[in-house]
N, C-alpha and C. Protein backbone atom coordinates (compact mmCIF):
# COMPACT_ATOMS: atom_id res chain seq x y z
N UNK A 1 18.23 6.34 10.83
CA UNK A 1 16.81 6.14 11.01
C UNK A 1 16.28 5.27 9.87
N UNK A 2 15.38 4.06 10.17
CA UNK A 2 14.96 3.48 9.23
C UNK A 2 14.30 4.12 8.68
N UNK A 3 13.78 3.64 7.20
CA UNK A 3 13.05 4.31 6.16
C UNK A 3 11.75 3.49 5.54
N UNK A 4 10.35 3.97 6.23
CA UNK A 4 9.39 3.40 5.38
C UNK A 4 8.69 3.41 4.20
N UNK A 5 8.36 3.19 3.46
CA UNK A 5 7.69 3.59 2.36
C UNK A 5 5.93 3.13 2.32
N UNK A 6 5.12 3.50 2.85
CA UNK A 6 3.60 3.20 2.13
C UNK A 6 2.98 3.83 0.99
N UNK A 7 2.13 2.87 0.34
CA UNK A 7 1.58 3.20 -0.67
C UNK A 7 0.04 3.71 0.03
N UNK A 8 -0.54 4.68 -0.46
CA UNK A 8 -1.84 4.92 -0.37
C UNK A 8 -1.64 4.82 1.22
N UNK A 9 -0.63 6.11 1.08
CA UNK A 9 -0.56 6.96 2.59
C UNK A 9 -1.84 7.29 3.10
N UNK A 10 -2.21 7.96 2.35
CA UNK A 10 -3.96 9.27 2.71
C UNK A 10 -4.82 7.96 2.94
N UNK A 11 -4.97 7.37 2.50
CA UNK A 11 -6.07 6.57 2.85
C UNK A 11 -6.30 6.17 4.20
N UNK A 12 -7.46 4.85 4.40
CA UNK A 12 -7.49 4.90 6.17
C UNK A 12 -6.27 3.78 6.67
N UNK A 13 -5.97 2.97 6.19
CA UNK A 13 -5.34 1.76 6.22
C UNK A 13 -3.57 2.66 6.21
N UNK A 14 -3.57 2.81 5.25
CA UNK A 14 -2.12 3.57 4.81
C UNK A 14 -1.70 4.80 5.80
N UNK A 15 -3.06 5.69 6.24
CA UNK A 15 -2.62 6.56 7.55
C UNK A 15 -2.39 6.08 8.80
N UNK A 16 -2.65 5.01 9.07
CA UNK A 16 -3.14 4.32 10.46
C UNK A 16 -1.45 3.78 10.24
N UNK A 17 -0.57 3.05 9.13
CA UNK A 17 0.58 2.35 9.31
C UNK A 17 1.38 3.35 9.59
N UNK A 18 1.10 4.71 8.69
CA UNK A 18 1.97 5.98 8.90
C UNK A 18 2.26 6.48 10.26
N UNK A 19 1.56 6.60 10.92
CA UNK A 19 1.37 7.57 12.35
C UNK A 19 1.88 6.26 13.74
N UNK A 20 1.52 5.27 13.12
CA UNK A 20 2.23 4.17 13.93
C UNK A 20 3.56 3.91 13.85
N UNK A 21 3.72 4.17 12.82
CA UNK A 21 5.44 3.63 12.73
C UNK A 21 6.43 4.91 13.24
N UNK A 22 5.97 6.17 12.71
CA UNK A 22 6.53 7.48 12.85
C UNK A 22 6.44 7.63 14.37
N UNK A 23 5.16 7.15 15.44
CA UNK A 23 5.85 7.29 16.62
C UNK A 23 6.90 5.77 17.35
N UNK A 24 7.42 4.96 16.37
CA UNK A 24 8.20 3.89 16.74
C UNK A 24 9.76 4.57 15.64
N UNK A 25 9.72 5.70 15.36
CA UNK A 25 10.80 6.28 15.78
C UNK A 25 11.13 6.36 13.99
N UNK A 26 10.70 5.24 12.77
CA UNK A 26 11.05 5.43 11.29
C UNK A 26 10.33 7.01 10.33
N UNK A 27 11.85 6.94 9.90
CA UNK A 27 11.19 8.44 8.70
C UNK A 27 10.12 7.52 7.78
N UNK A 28 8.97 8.47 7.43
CA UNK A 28 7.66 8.22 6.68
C UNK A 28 8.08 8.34 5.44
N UNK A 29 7.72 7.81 4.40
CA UNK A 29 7.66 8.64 3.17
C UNK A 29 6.55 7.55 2.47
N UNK A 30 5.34 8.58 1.87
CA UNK A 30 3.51 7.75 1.62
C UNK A 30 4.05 8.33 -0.05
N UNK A 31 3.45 7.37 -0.52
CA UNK A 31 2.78 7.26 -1.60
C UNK A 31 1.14 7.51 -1.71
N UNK A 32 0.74 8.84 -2.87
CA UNK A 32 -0.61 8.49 -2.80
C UNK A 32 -0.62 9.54 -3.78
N UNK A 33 -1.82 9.28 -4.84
CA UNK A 33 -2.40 10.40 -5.55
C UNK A 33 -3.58 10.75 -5.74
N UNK A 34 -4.26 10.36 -4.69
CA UNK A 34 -5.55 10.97 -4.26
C UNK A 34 -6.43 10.06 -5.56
N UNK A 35 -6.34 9.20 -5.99
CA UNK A 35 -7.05 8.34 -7.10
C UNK A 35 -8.60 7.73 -6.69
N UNK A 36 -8.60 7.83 -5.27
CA UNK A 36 -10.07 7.58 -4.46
C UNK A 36 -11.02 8.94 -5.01
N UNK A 37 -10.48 10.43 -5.34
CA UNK A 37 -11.41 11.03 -5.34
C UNK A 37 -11.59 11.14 -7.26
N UNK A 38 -10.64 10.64 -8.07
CA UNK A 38 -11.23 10.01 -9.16
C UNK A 38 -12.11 8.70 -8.59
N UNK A 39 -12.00 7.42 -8.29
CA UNK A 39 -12.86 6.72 -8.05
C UNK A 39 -14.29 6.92 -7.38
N UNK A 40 -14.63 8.05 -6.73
CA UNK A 40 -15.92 7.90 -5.40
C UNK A 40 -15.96 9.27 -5.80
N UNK A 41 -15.62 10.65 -6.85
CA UNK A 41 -15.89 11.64 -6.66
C UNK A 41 -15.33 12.37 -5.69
N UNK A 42 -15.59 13.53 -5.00
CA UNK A 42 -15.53 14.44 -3.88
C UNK A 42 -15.51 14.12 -2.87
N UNK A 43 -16.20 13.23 -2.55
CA UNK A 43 -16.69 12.56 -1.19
C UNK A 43 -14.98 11.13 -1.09
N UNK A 44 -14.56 11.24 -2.08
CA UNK A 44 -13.89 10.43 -1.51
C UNK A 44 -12.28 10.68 -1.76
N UNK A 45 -11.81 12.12 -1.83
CA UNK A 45 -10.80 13.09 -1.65
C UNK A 45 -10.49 12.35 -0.29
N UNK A 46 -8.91 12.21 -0.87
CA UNK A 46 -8.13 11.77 1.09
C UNK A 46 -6.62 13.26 1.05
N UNK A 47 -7.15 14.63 0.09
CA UNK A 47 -6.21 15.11 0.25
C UNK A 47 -6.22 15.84 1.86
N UNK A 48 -7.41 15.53 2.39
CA UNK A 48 -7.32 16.49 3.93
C UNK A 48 -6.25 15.30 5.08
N UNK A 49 -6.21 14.01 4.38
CA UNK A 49 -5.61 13.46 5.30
C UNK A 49 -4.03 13.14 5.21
N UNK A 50 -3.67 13.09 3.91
CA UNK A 50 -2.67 14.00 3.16
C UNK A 50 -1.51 15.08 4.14
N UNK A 51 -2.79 15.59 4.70
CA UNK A 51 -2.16 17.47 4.93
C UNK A 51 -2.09 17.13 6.73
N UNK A 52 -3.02 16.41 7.07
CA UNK A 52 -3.03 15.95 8.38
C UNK A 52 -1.20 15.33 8.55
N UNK A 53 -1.26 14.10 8.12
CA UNK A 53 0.20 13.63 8.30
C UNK A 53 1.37 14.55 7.73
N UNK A 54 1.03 15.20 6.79
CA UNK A 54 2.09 16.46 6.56
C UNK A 54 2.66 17.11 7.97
N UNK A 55 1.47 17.69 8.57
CA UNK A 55 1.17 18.51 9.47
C UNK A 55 1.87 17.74 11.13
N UNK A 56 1.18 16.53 11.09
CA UNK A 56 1.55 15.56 12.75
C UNK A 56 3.03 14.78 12.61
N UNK A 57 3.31 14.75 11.14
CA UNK A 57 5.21 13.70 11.52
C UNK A 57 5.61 14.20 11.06
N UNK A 58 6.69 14.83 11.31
CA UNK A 58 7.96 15.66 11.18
C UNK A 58 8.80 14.46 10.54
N UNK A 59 9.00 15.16 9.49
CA UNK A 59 10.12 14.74 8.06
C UNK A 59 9.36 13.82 7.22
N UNK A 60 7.29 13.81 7.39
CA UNK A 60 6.86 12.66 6.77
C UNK A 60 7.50 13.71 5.07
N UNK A 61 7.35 12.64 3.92
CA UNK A 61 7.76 12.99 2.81
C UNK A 61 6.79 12.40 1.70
N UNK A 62 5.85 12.90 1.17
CA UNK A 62 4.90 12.91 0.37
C UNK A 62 5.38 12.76 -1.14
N UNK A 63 5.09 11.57 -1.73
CA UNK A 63 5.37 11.34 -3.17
C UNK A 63 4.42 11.25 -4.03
N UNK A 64 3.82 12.00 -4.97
CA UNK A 64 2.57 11.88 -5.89
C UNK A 64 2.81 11.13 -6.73
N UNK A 65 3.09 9.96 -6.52
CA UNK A 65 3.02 8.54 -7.52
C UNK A 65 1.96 7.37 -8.37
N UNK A 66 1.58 7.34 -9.74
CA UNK A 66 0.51 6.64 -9.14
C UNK A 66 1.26 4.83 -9.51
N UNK A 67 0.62 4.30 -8.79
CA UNK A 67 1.36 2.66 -8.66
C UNK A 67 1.30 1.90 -10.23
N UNK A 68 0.40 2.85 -10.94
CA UNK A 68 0.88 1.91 -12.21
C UNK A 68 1.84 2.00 -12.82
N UNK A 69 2.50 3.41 -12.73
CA UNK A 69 3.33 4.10 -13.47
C UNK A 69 4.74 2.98 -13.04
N UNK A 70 5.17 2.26 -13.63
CA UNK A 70 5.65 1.31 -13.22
C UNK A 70 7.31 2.00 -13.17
N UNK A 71 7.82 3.24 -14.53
CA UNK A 71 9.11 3.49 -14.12
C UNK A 71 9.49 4.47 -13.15
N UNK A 72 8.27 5.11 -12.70
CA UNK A 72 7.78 6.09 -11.31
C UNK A 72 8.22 5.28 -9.93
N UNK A 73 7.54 4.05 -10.41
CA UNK A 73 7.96 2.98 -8.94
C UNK A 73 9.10 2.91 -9.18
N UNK A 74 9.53 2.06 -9.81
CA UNK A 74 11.19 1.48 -9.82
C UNK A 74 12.29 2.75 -9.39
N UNK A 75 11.83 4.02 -10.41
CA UNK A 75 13.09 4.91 -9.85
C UNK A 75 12.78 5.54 -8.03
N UNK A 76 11.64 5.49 -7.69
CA UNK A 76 11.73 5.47 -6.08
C UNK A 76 11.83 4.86 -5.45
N UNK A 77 11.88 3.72 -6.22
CA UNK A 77 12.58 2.24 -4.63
C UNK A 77 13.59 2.48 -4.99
N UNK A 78 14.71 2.45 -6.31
CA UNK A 78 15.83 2.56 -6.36
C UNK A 78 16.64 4.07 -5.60
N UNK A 79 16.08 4.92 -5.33
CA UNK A 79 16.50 6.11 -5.39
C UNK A 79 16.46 6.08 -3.35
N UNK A 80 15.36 5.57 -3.15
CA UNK A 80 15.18 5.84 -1.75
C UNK A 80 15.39 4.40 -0.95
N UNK A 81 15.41 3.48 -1.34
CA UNK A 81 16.15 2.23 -0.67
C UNK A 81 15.62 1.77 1.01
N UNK A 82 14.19 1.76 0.32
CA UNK A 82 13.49 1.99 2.48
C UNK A 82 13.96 0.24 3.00
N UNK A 83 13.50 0.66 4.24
CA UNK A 83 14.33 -0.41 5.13
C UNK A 83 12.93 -1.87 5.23
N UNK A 84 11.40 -1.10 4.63
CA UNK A 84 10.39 -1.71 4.51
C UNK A 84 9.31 -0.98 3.42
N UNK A 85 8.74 -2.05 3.34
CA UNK A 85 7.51 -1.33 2.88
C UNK A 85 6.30 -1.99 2.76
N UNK A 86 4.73 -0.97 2.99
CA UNK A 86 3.72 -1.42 3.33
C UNK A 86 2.86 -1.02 2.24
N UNK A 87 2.46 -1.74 1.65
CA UNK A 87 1.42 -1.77 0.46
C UNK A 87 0.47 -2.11 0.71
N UNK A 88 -0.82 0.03 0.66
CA UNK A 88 -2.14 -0.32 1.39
C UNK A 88 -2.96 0.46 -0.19
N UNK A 89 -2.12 0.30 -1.09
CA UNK A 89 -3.29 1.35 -1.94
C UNK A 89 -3.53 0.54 -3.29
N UNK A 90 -5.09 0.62 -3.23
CA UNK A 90 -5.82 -0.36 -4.38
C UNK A 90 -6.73 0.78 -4.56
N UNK A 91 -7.61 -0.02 -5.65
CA UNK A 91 -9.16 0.54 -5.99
C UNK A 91 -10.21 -0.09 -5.01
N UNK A 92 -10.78 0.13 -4.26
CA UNK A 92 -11.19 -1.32 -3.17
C UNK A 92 -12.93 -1.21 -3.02
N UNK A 93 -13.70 -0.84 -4.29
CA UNK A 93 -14.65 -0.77 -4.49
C UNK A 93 -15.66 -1.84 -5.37
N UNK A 94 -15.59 -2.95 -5.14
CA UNK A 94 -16.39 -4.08 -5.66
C UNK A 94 -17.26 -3.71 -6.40
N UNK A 95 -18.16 -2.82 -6.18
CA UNK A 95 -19.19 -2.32 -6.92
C UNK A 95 -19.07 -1.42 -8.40
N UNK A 96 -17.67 -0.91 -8.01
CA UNK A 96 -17.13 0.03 -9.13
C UNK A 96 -16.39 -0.78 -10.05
N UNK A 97 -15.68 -2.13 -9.57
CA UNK A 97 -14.76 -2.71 -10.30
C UNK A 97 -15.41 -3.31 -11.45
N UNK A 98 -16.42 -3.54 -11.48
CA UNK A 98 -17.74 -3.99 -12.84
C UNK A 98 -17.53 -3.02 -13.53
N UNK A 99 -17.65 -1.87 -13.52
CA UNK A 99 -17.76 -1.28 -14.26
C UNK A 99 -16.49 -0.12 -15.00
N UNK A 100 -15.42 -0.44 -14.44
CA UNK A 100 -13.85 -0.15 -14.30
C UNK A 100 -12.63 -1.23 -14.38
N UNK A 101 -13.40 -2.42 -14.94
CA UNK A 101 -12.48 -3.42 -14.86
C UNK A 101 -11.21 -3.28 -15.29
N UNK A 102 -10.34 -2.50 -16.27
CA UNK A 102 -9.14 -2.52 -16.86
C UNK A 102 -8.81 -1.91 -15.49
N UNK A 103 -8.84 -0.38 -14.98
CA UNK A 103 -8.52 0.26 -13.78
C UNK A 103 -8.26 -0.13 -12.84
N UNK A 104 -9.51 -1.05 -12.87
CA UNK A 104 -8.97 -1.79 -11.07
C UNK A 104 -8.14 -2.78 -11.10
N UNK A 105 -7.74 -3.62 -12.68
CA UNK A 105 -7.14 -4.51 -12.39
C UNK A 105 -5.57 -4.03 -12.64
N UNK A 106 -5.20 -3.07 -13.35
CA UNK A 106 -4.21 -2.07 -13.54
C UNK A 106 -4.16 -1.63 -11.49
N UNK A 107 -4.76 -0.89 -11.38
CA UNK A 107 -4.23 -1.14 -10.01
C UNK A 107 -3.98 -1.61 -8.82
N UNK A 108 -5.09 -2.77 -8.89
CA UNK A 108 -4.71 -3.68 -7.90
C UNK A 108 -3.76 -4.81 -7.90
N UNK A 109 -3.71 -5.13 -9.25
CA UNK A 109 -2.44 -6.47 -9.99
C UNK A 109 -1.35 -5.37 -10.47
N UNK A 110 -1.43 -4.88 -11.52
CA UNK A 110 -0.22 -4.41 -11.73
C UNK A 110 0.43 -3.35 -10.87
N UNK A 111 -0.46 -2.79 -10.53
CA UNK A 111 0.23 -1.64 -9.19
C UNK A 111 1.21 -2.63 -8.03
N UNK A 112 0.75 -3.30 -8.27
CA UNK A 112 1.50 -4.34 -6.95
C UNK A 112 2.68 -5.02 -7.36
N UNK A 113 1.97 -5.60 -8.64
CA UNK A 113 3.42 -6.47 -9.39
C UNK A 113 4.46 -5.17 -9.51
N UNK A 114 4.23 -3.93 -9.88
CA UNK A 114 5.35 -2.85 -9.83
C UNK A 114 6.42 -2.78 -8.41
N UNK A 115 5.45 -2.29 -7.90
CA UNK A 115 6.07 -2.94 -6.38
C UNK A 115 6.92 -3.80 -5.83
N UNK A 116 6.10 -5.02 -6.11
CA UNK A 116 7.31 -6.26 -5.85
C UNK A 116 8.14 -6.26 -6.20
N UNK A 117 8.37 -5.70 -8.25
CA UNK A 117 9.35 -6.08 -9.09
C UNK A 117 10.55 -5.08 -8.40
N UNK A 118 10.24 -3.98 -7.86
CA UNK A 118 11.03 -2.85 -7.50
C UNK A 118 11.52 -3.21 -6.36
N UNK A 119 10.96 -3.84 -5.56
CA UNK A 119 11.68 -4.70 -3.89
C UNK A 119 12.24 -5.43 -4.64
N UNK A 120 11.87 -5.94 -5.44
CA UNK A 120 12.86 -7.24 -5.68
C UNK A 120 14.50 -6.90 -6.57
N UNK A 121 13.99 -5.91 -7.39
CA UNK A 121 15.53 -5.11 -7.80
C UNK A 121 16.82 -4.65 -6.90
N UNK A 122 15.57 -3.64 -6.24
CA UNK A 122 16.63 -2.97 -5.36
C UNK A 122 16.68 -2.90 -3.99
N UNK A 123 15.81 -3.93 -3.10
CA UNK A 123 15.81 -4.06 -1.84
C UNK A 123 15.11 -5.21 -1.44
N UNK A 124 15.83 -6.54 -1.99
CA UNK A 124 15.44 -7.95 -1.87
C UNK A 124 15.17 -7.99 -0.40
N UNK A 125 15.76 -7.94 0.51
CA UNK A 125 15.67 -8.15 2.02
C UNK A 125 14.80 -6.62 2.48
N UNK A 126 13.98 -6.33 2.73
CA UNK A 126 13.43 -5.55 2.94
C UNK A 126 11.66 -5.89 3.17
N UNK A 127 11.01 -6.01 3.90
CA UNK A 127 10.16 -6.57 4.13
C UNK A 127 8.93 -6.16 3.57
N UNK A 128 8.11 -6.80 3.19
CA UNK A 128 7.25 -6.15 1.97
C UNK A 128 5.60 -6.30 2.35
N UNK A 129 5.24 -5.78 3.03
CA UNK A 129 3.36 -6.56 3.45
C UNK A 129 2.45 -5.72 2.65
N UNK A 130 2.10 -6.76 2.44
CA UNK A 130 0.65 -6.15 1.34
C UNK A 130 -0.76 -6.27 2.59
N UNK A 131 -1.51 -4.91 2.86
CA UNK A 131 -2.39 -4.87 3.69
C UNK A 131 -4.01 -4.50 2.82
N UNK A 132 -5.22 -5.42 3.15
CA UNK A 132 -6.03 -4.88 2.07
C UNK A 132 -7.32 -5.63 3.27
N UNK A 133 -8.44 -5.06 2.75
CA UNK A 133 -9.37 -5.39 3.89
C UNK A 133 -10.15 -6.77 3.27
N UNK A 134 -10.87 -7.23 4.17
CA UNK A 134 -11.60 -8.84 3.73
C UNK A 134 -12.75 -8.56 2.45
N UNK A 135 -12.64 -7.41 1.73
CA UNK A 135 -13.50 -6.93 0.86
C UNK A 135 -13.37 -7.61 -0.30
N UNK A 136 -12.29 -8.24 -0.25
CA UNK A 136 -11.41 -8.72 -1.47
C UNK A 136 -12.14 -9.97 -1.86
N UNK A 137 -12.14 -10.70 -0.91
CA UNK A 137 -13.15 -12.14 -0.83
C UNK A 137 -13.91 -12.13 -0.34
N UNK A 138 -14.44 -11.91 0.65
CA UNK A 138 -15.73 -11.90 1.76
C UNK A 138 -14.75 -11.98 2.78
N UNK A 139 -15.70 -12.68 3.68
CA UNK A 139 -15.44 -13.16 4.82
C UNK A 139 -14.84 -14.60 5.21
N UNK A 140 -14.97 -15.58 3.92
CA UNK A 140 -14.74 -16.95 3.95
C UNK A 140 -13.14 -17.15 4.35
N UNK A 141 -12.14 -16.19 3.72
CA UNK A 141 -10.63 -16.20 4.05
C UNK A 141 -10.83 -16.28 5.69
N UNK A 142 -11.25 -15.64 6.04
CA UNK A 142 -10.79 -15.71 7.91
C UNK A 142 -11.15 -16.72 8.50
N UNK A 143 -12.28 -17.48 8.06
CA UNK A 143 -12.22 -18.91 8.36
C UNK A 143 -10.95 -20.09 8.20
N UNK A 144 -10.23 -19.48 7.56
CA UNK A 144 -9.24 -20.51 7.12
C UNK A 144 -8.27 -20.30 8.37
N UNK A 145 -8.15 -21.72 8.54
CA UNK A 145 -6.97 -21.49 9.33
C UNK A 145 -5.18 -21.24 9.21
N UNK A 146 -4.94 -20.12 9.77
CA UNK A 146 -3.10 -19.90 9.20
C UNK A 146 -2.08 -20.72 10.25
N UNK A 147 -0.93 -20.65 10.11
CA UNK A 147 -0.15 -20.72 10.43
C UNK A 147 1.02 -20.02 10.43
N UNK A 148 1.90 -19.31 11.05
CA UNK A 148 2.75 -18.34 11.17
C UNK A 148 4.43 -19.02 11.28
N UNK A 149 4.92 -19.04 10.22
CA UNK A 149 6.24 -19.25 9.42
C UNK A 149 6.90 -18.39 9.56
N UNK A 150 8.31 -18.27 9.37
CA UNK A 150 9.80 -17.65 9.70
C UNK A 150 9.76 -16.04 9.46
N UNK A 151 9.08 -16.47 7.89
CA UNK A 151 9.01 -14.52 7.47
C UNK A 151 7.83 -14.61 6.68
N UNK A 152 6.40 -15.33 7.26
CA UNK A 152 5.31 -15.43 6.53
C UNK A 152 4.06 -16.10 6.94
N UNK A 153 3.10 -15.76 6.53
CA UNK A 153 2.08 -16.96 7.35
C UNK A 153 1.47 -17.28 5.56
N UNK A 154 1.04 -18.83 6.40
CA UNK A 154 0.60 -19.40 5.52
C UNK A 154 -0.94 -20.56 5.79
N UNK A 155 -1.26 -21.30 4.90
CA UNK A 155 -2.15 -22.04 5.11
C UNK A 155 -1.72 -23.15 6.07
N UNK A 156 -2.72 -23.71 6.97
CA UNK A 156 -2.60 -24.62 8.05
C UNK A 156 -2.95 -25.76 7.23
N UNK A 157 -3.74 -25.86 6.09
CA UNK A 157 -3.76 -27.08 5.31
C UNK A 157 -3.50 -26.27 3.92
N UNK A 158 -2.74 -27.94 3.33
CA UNK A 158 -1.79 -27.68 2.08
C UNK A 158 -3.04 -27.57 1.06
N UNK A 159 -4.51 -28.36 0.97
CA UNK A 159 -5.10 -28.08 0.54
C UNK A 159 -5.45 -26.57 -0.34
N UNK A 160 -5.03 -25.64 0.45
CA UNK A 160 -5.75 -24.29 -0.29
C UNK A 160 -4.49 -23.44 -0.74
C-alpha cells in the first residue's frame, strides 16, 4: 500500500487531501500540531478534526510534529519513506503575520525548506506538492497564465 504523508492534516486543506486519498486506497499518515489554536486562540483548535480522521480511516497515523523542528522532519521522512507527499500546513493569516513575523516566516519558509531538504535526502522521486490558498498573493497569480509540463506546471510566459 502506498504511503502518504501530509503536513497540517487537521486543517481544512490537509483534511480534504487525507480522506481523498485514503478512499483511493493509500495508508494516511498527517502531520499536525494543532499550531492554528496557538495562532487564532480556541476558535481555531483543529484538534476535533484530528479525532474525526482518527475515527473515519482506518490505519490513518497521526504524528505531532511541528515543521520547524527540522531534525523531527528529517528523521520521519527517513524513517517512513512515503511514496508522496502533500504540504498543506503554514501560518496563513496575513493579518497576524505583521505582527509574528519571525513565526510565520519560520513556518512558512523554513517549515517547507525542512521538507524539501528531507524529500530530497531520502525520497528524491517521490512527489512533493505544496498546496496553499491564493491568500498568499491575492488574486493576481490566477490571472497568470500556466502551462502544464512533464512533472510540473509552469509559467506560459518566461517573463514571470
Amino acid at each position: 500500500m502506498k504511503k502518504l504523508l501530509v503536513t497540517g492534516s487537521s486543517g481544512l486543506i490537509g483534511s480534504e487531501v487525507c480522506l481523498y486519498f485514503a478512499h483511493q486506497g493509500w495508508a494516511i499518515h498527517g502531520i499536525d500540531n494543532n499550531q492554528r489554536a496557538i495562532f487564532f486562540g480556541p476558535q481555531g483548535d483543529t484538534r476535533w478534526n484530528q479525532k474525526r480522521l482518527a475515527s473515519e480511516l482506518k490505519g490513518f497515523v497521526h504524528h505531532e510534529i511541528d515543521i520547524r523542528d527540522r531534525t523531527a522532519i528529517l528523521d520521519l521522512i527517513d524513517s517512513l519513506r512515503p511514496d508522496a507527499i502533500v504540504h498543506t500546513a503554514a501560518q496563513p493569516s496575513h493579518d497576524l503575520a505583521a505582527s509574528i513575523p519571525f513565526d510565520d516566516f519560520e513556518t512558512n519558509a523554513v517549515g517547507t525548506l525542512n521538507l524539501l531538504e528531507a524529500t530530497r535526502q531520502f525520497v528524491p522521486d517521490a512527489p512533493f506538492v505544496h498546496m496553499s490558498t491564493n491568500k498568499v498573493y491575492g488574486d493576481a497569480p490566477n490571472e497568470i497564465p500556466m502551462v502544464e509540463l512533464a512533472t510540473r506546471w509552469d509559467y506560459a510566459d518566461s517573463a514571470y
